[in-house]
PDB file of N, CA and C in Angstrom:
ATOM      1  N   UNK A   1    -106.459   9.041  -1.390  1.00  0.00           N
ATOM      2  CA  UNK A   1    -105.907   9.962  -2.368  1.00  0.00           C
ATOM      3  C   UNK A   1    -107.049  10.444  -3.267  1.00  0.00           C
ATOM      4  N   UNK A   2    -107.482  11.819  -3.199  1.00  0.00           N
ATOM      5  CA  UNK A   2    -108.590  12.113  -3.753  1.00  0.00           C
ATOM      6  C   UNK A   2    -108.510  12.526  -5.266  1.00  0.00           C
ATOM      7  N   UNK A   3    -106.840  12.586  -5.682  1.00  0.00           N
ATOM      8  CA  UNK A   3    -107.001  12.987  -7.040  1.00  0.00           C
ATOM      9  C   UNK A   3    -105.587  12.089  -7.716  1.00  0.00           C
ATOM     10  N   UNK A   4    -105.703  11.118  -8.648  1.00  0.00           N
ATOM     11  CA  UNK A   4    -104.621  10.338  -9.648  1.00  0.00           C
ATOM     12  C   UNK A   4    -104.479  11.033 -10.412  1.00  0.00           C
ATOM     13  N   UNK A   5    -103.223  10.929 -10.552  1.00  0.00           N
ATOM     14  CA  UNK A   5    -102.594  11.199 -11.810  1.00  0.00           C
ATOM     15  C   UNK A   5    -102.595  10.682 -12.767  1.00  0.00           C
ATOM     16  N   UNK A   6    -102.689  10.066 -14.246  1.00  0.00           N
ATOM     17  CA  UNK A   6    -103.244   9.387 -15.051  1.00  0.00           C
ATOM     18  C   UNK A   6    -101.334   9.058 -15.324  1.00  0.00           C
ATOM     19  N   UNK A   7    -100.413   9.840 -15.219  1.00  0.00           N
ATOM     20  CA  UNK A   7     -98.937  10.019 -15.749  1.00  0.00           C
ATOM     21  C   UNK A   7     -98.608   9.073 -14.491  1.00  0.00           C
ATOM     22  N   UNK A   8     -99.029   9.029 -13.494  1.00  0.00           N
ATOM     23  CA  UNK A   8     -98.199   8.433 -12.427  1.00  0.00           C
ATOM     24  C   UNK A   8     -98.845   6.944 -12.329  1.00  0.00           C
ATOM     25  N   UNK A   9     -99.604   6.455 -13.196  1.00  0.00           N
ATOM     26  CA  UNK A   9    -100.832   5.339 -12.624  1.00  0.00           C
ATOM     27  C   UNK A   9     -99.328   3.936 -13.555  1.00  0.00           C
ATOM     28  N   UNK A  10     -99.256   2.874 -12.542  1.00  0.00           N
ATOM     29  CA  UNK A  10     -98.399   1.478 -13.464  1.00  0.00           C
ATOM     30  C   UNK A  10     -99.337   1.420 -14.309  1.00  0.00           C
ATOM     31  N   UNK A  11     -98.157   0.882 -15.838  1.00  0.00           N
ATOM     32  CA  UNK A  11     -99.328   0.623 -16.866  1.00  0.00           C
ATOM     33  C   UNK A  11     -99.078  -1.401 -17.201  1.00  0.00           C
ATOM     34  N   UNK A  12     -99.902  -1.744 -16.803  1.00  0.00           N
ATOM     35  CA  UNK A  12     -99.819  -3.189 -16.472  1.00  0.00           C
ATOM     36  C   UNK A  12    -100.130  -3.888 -18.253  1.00  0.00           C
ATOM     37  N   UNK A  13     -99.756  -4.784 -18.318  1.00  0.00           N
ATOM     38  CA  UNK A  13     -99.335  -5.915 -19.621  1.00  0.00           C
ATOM     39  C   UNK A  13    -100.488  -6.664 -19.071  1.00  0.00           C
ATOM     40  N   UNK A  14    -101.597  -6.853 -19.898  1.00  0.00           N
ATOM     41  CA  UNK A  14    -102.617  -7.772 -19.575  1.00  0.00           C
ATOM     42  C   UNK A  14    -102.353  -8.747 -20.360  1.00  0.00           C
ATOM     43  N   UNK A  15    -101.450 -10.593 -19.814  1.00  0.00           N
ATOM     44  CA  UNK A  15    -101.210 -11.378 -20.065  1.00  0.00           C
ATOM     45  C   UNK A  15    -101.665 -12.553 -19.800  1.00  0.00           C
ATOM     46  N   UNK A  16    -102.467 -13.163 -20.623  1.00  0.00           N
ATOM     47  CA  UNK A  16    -103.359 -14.232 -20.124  1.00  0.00           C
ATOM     48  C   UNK A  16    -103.830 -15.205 -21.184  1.00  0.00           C
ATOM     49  N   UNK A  17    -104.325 -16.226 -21.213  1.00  0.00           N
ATOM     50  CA  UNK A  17    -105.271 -16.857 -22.435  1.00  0.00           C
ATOM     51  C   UNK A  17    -105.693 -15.926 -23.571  1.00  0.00           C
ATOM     52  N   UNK A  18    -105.835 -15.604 -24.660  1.00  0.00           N
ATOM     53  CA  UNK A  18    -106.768 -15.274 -25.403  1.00  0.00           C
ATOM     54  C   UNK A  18    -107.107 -13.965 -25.234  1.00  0.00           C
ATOM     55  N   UNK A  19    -105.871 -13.233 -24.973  1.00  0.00           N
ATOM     56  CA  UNK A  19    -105.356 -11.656 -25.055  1.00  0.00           C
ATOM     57  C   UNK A  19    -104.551 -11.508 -25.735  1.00  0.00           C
ATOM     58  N   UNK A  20    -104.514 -10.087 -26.427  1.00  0.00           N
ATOM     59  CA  UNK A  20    -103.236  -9.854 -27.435  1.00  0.00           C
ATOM     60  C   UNK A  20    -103.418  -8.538 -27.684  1.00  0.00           C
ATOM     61  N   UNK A  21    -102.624  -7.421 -27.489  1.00  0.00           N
ATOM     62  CA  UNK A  21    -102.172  -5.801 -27.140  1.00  0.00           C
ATOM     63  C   UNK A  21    -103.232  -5.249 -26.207  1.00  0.00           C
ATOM     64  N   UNK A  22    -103.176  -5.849 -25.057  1.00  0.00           N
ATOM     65  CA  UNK A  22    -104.018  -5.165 -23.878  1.00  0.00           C
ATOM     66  C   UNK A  22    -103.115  -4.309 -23.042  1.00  0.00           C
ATOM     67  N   UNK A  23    -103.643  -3.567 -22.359  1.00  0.00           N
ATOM     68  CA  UNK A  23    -102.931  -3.196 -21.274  1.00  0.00           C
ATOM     69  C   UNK A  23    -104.205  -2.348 -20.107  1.00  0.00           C
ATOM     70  N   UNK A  24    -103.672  -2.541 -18.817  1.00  0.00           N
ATOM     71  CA  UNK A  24    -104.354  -1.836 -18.136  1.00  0.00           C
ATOM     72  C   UNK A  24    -103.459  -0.753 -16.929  1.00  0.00           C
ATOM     73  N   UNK A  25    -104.825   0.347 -16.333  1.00  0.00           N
ATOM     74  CA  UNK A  25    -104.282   0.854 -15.202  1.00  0.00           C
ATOM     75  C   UNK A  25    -105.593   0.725 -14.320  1.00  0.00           C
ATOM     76  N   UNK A  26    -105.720   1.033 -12.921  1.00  0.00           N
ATOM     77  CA  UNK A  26    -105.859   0.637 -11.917  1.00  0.00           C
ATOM     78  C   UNK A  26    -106.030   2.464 -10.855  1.00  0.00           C
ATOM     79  N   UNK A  27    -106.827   3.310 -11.753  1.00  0.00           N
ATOM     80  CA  UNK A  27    -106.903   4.473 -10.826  1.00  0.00           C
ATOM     81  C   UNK A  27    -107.407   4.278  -9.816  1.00  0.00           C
ATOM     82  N   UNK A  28    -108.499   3.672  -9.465  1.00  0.00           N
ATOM     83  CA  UNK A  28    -109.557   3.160  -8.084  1.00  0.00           C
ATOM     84  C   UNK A  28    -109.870   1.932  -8.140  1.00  0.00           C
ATOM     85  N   UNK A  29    -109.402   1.896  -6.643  1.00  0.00           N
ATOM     86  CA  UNK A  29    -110.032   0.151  -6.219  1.00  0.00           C
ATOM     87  C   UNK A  29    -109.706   0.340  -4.852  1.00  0.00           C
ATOM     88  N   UNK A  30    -109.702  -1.128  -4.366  1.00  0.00           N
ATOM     89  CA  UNK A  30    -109.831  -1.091  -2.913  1.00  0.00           C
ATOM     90  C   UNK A  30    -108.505  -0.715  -2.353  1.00  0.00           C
ATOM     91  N   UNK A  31    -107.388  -0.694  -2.928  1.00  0.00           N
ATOM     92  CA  UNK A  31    -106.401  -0.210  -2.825  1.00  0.00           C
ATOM     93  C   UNK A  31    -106.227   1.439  -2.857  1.00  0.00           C
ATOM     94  N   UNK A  32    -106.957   2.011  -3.206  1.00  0.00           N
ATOM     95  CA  UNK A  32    -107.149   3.557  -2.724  1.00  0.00           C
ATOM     96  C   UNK A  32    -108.665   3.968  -1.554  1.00  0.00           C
ATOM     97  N   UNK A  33    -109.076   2.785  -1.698  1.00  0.00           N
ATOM     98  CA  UNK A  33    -110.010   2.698  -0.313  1.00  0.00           C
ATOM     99  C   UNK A  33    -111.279   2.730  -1.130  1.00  0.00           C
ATOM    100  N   UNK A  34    -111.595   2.087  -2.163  1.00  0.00           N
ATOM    101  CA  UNK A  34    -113.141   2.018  -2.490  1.00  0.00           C
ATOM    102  C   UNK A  34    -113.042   0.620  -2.506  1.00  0.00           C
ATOM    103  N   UNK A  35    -114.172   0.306  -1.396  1.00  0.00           N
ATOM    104  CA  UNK A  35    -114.220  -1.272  -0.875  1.00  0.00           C
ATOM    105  C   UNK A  35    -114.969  -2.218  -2.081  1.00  0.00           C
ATOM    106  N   UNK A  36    -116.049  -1.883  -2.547  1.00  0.00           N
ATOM    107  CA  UNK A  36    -116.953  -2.078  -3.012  1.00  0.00           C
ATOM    108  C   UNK A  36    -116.365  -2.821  -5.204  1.00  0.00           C
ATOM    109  N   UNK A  37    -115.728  -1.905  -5.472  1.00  0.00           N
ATOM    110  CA  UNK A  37    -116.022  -1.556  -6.564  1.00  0.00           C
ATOM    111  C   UNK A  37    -114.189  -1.241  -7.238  1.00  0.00           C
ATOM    112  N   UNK A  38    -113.738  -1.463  -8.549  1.00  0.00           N
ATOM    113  CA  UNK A  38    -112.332  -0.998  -8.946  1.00  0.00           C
ATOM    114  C   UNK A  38    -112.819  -0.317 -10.299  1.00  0.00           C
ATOM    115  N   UNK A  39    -112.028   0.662 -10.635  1.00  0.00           N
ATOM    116  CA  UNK A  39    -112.159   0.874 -11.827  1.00  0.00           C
ATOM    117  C   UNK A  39    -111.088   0.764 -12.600  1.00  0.00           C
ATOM    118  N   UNK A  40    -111.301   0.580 -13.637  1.00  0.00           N
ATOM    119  CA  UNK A  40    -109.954   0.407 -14.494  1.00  0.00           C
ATOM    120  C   UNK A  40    -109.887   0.744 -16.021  1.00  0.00           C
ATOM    121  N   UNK A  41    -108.843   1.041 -16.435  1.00  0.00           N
ATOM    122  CA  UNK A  41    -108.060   1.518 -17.565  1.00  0.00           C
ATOM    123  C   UNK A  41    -107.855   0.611 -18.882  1.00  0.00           C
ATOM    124  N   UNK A  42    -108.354   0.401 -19.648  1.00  0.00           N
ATOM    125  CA  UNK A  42    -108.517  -0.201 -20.277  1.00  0.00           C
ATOM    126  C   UNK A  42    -107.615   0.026 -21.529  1.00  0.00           C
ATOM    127  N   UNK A  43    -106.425   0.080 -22.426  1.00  0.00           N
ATOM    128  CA  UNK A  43    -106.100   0.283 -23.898  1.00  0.00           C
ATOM    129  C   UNK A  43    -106.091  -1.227 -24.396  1.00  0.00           C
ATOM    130  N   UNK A  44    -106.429  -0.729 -25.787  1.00  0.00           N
ATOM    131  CA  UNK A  44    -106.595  -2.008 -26.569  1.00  0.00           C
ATOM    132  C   UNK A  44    -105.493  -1.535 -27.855  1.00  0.00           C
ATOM    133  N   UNK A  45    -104.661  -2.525 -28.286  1.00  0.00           N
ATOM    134  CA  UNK A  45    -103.658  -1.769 -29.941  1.00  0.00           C
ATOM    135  C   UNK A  45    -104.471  -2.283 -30.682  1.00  0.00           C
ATOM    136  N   UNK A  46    -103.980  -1.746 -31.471  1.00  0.00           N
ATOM    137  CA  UNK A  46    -104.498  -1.971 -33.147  1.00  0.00           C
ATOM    138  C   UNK A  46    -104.639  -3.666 -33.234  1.00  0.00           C
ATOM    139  N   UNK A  47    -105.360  -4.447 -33.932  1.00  0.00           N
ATOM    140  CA  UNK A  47    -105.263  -6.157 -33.727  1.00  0.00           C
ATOM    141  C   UNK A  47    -105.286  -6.765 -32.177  1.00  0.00           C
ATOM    142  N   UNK A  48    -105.606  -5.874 -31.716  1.00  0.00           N
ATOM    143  CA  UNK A  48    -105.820  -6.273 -30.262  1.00  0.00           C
ATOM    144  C   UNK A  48    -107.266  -6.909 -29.676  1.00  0.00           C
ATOM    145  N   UNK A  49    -107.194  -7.427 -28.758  1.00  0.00           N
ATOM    146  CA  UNK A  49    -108.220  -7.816 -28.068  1.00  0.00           C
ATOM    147  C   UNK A  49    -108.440  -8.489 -26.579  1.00  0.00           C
ATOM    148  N   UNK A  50    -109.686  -8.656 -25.945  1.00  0.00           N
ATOM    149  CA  UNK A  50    -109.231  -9.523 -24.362  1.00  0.00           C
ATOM    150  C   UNK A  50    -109.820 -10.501 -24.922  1.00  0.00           C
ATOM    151  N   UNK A  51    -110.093 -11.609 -23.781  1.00  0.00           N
ATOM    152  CA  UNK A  51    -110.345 -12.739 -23.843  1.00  0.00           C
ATOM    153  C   UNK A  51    -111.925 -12.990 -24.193  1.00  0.00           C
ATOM    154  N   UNK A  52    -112.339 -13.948 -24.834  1.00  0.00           N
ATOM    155  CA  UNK A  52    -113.801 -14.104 -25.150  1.00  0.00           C
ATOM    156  C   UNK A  52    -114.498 -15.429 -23.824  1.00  0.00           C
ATOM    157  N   UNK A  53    -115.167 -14.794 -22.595  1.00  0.00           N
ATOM    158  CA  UNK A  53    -115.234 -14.893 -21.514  1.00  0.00           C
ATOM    159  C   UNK A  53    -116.823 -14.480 -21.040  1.00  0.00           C
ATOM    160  N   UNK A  54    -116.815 -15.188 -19.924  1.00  0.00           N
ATOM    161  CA  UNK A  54    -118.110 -14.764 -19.090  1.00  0.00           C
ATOM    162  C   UNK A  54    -117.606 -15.242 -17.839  1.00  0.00           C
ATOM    163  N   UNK A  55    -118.633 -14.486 -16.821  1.00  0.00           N
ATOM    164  CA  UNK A  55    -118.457 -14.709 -15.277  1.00  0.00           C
ATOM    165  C   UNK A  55    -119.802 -13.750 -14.629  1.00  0.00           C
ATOM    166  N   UNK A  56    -120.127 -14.024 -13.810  1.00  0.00           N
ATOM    167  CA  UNK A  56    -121.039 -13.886 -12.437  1.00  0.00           C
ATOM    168  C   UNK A  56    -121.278 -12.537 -11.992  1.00  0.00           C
ATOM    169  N   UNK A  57    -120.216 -11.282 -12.662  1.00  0.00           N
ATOM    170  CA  UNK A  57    -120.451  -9.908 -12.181  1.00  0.00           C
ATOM    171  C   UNK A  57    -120.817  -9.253 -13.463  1.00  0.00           C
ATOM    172  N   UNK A  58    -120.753  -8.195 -13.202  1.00  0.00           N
ATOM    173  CA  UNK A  58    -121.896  -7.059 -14.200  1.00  0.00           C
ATOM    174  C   UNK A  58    -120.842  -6.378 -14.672  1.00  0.00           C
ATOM    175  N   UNK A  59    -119.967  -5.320 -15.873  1.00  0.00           N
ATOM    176  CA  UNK A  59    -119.036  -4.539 -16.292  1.00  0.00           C
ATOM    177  C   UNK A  59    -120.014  -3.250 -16.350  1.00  0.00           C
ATOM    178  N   UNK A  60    -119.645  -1.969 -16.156  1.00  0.00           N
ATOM    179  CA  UNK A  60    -120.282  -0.639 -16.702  1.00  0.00           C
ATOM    180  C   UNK A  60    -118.392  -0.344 -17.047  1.00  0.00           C
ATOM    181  N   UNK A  61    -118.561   0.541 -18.844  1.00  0.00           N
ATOM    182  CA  UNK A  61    -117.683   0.466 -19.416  1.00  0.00           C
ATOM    183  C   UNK A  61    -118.229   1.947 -20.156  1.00  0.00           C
ATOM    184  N   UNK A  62    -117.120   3.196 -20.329  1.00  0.00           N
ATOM    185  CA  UNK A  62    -117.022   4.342 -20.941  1.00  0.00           C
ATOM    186  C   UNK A  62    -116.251   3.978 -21.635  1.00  0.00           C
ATOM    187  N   UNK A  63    -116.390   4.738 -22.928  1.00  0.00           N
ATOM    188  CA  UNK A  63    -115.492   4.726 -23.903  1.00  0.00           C
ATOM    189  C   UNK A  63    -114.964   5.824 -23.809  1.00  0.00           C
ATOM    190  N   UNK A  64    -113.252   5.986 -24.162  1.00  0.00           N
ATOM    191  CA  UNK A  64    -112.384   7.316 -23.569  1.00  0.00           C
ATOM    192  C   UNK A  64    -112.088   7.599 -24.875  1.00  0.00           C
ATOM    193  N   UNK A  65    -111.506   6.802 -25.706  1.00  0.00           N
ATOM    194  CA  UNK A  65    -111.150   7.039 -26.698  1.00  0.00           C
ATOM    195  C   UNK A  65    -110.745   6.076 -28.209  1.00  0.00           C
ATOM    196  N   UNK A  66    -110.918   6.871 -29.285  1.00  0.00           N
ATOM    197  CA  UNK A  66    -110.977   5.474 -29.880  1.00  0.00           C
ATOM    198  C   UNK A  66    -112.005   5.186 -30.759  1.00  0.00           C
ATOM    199  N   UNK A  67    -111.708   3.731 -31.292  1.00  0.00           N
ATOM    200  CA  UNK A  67    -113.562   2.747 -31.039  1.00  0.00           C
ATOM    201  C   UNK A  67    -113.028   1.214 -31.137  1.00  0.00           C
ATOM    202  N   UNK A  68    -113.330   0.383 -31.202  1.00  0.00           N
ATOM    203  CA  UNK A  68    -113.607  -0.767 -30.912  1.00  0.00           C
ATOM    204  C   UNK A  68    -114.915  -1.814 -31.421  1.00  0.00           C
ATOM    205  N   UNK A  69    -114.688  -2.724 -31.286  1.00  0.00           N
ATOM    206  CA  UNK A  69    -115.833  -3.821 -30.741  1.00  0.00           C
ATOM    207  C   UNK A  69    -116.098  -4.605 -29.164  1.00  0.00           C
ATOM    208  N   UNK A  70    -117.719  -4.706 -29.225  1.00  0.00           N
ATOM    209  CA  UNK A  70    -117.616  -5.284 -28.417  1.00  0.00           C
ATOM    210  C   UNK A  70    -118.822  -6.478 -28.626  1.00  0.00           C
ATOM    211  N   UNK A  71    -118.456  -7.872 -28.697  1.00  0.00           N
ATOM    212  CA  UNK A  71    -119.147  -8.867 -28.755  1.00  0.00           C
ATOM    213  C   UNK A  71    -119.656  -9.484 -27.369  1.00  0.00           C
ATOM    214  N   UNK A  72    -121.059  -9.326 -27.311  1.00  0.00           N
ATOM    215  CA  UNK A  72    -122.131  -9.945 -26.718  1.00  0.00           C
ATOM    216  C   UNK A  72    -123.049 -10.366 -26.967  1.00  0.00           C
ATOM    217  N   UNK A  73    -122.587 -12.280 -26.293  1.00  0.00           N
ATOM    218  CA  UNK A  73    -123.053 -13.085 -26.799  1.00  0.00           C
ATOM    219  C   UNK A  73    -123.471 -13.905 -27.932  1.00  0.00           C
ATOM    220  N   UNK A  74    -122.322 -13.186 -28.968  1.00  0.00           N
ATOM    221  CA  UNK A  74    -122.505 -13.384 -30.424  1.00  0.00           C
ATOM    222  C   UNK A  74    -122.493 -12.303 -31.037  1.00  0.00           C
ATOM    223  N   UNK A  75    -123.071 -11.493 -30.271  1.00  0.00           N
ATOM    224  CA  UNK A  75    -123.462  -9.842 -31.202  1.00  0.00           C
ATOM    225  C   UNK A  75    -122.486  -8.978 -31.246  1.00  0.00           C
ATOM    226  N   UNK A  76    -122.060  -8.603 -32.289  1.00  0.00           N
ATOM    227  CA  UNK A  76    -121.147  -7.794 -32.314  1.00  0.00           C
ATOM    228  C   UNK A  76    -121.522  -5.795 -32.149  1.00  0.00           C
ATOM    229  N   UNK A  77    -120.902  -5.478 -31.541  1.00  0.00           N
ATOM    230  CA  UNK A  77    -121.288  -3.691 -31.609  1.00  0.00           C
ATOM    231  C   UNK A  77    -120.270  -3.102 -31.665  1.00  0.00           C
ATOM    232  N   UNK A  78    -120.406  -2.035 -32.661  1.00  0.00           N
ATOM    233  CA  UNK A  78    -119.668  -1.051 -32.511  1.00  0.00           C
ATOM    234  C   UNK A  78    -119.482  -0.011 -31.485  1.00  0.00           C
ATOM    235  N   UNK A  79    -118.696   0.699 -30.486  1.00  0.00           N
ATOM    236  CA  UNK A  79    -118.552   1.521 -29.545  1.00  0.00           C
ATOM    237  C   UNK A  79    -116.962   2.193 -30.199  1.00  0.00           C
ATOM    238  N   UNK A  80    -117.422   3.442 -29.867  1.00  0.00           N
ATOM    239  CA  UNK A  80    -116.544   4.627 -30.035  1.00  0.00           C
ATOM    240  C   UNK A  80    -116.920   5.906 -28.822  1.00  0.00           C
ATOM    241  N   UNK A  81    -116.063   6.364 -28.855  1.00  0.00           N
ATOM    242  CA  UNK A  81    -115.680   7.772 -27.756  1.00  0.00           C
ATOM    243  C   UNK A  81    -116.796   8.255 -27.742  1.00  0.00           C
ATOM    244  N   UNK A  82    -116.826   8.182 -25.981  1.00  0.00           N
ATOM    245  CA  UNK A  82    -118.082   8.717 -25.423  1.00  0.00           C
ATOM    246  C   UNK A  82    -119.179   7.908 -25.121  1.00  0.00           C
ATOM    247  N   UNK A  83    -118.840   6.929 -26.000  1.00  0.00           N
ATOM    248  CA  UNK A  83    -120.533   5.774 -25.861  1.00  0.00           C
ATOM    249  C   UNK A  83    -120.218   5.157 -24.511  1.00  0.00           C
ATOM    250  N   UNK A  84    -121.268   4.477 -23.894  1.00  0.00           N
ATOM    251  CA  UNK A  84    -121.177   3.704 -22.885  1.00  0.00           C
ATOM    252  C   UNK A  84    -121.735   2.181 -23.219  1.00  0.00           C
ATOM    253  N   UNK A  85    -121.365   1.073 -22.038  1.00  0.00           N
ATOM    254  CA  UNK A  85    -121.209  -0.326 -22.454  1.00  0.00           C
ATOM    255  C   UNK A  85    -121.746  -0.710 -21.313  1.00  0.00           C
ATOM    256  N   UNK A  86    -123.150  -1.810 -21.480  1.00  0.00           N
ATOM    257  CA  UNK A  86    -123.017  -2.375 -19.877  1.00  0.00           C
ATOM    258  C   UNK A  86    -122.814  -3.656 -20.397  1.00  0.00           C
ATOM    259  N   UNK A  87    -121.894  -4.598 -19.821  1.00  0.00           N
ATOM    260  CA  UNK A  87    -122.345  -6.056 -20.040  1.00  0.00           C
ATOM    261  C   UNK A  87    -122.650  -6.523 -18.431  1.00  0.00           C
ATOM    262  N   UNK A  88    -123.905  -7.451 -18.922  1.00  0.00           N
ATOM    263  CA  UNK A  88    -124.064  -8.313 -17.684  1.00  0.00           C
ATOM    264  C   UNK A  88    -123.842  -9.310 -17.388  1.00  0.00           C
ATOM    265  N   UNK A  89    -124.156  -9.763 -15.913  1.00  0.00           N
ATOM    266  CA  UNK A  89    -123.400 -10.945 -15.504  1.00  0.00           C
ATOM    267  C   UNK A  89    -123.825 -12.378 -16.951  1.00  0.00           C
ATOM    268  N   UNK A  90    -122.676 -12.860 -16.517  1.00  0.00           N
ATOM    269  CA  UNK A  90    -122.940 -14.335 -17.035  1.00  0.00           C
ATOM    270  C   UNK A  90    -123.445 -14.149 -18.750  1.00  0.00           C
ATOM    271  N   UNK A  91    -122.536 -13.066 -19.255  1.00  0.00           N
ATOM    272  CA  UNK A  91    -122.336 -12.645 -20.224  1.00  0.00           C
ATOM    273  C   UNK A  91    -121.714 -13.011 -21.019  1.00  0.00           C
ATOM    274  N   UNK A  92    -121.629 -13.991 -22.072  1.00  0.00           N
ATOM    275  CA  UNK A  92    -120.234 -14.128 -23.166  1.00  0.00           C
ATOM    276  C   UNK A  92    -120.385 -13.202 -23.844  1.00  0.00           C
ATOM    277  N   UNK A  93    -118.634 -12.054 -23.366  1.00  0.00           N
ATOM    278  CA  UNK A  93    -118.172 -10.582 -24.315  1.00  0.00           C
ATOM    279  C   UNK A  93    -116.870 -11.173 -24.349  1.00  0.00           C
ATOM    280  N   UNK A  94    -116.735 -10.206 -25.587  1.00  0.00           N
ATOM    281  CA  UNK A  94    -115.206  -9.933 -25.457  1.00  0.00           C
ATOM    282  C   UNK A  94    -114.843  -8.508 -26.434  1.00  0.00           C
ATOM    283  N   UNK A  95    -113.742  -7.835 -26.093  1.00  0.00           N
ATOM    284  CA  UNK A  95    -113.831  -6.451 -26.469  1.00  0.00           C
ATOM    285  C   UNK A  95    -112.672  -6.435 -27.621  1.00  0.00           C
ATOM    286  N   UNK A  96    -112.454  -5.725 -28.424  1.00  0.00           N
ATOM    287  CA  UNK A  96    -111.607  -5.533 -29.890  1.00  0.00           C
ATOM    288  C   UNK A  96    -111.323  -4.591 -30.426  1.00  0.00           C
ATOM    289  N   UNK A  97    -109.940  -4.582 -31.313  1.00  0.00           N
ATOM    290  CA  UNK A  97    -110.001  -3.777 -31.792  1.00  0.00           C
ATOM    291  C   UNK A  97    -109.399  -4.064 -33.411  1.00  0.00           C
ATOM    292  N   UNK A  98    -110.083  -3.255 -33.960  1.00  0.00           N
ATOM    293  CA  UNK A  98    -109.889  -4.147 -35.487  1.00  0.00           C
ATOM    294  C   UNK A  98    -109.226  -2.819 -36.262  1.00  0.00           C
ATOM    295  N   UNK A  99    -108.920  -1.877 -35.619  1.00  0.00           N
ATOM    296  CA  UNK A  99    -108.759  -0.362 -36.017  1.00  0.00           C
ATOM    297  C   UNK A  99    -107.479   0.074 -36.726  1.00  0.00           C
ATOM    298  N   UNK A 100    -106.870   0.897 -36.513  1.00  0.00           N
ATOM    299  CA  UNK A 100    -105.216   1.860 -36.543  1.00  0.00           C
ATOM    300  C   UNK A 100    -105.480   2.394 -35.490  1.00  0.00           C
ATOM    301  N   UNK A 101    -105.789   2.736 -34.636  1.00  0.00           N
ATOM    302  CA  UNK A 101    -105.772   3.149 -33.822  1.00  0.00           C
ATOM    303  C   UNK A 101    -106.057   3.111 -32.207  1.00  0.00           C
ATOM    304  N   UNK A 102    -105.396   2.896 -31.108  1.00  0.00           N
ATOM    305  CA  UNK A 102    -105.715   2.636 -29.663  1.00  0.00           C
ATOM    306  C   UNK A 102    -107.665   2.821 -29.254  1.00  0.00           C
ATOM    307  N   UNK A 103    -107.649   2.015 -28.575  1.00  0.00           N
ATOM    308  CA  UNK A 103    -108.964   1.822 -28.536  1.00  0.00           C
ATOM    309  C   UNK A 103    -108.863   1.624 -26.212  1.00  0.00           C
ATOM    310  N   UNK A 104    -109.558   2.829 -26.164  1.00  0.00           N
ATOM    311  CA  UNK A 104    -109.285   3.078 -24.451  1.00  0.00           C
ATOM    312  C   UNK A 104    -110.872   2.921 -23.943  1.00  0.00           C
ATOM    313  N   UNK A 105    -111.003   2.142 -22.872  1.00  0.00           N
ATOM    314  CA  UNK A 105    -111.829   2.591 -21.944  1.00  0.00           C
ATOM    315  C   UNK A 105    -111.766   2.360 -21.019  1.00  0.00           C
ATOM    316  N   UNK A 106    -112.932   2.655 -19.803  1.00  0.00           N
ATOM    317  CA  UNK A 106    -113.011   2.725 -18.320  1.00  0.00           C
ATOM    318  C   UNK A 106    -114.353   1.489 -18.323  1.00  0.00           C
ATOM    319  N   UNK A 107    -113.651   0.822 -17.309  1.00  0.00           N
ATOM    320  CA  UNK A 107    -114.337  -0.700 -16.949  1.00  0.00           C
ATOM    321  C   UNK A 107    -114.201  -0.931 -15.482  1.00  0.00           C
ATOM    322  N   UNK A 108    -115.670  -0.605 -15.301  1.00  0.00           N
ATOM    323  CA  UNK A 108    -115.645  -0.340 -13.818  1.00  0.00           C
ATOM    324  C   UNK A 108    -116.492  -2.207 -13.540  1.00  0.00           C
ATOM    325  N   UNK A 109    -115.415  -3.205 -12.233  1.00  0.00           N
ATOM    326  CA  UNK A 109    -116.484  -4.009 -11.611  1.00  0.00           C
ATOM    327  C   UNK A 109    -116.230  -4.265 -10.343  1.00  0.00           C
ATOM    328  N   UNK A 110    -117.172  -5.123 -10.209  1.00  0.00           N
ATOM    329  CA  UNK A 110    -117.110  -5.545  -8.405  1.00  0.00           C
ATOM    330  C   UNK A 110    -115.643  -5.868  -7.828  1.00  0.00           C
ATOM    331  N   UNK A 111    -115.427  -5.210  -6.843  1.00  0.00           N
ATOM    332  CA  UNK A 111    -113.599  -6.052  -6.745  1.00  0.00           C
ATOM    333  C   UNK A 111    -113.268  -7.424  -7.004  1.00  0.00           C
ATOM    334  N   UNK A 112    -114.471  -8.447  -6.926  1.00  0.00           N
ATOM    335  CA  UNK A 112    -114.161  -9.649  -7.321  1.00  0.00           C
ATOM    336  C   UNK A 112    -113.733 -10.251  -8.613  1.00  0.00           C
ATOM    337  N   UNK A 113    -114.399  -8.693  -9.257  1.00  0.00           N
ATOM    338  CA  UNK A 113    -114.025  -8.911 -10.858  1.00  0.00           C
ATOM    339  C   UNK A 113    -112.342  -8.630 -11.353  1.00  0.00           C
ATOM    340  N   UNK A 114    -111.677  -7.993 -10.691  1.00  0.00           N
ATOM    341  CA  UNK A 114    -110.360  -7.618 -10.645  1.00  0.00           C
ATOM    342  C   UNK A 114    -109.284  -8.584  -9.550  1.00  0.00           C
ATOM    343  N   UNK A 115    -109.015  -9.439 -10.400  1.00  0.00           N
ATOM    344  CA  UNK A 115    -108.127 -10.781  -9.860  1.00  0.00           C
ATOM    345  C   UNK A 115    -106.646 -10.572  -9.956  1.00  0.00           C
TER     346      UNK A 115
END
């Protein structure tokens, strides 16, 4: 399918440890035939955040909209619309939002990274 609809994409409840107003979607992955690689949809709410985590693959992360935090390795950064994010492997991040307002991005990793 060469073109998603952003209106038609499930919007999934990211429920887990040490999450709170996540949600994701799932435009590309190996499930639309990119073997390699998924990308994904990222909203964060207001008081929201994912889990404070590391693992073995690499994140490349656009910011869509919004802003946020993002802590690596202790360090905290600010990211807002338009900026870009790499974290690398074996990274302690975790992403936030301390805002009023939805905090979106695109978080592209290895399919292994999408469990």
């Amino acid at each position: 399918m060469p073109v998603i609809k952003e209106n038609e994409l499930e919007t999934i409840k990211v429920e887990m440890d040490g999450v709170k107003n996540v949600t994701k979607k799932i435009p590309v992955g190996k499930k639309q035939g990119w073997e390699g690689y998924t990308l994904r949809v990222f909203t964060i709410g207001p008081g929201g955040y994912t889990p404070k985590h590391s693992h073995d693959w690499e994140h490349v992360n656009h910011i869509v909209s919004g802003r946020g935090k993002l802590m690596l390795n202790g360090v905290e950064h600010e990211v807002r619309e338009k900026d870009y994010a790499f974290v690398p492997p074996n990274t302690v991040h975790q992403f936030s939002n301390p805002y009023d307002e939805p905090f979106e991005f695109i978080c592209i990793v290895p399919n292994k990274g999408e469990y």
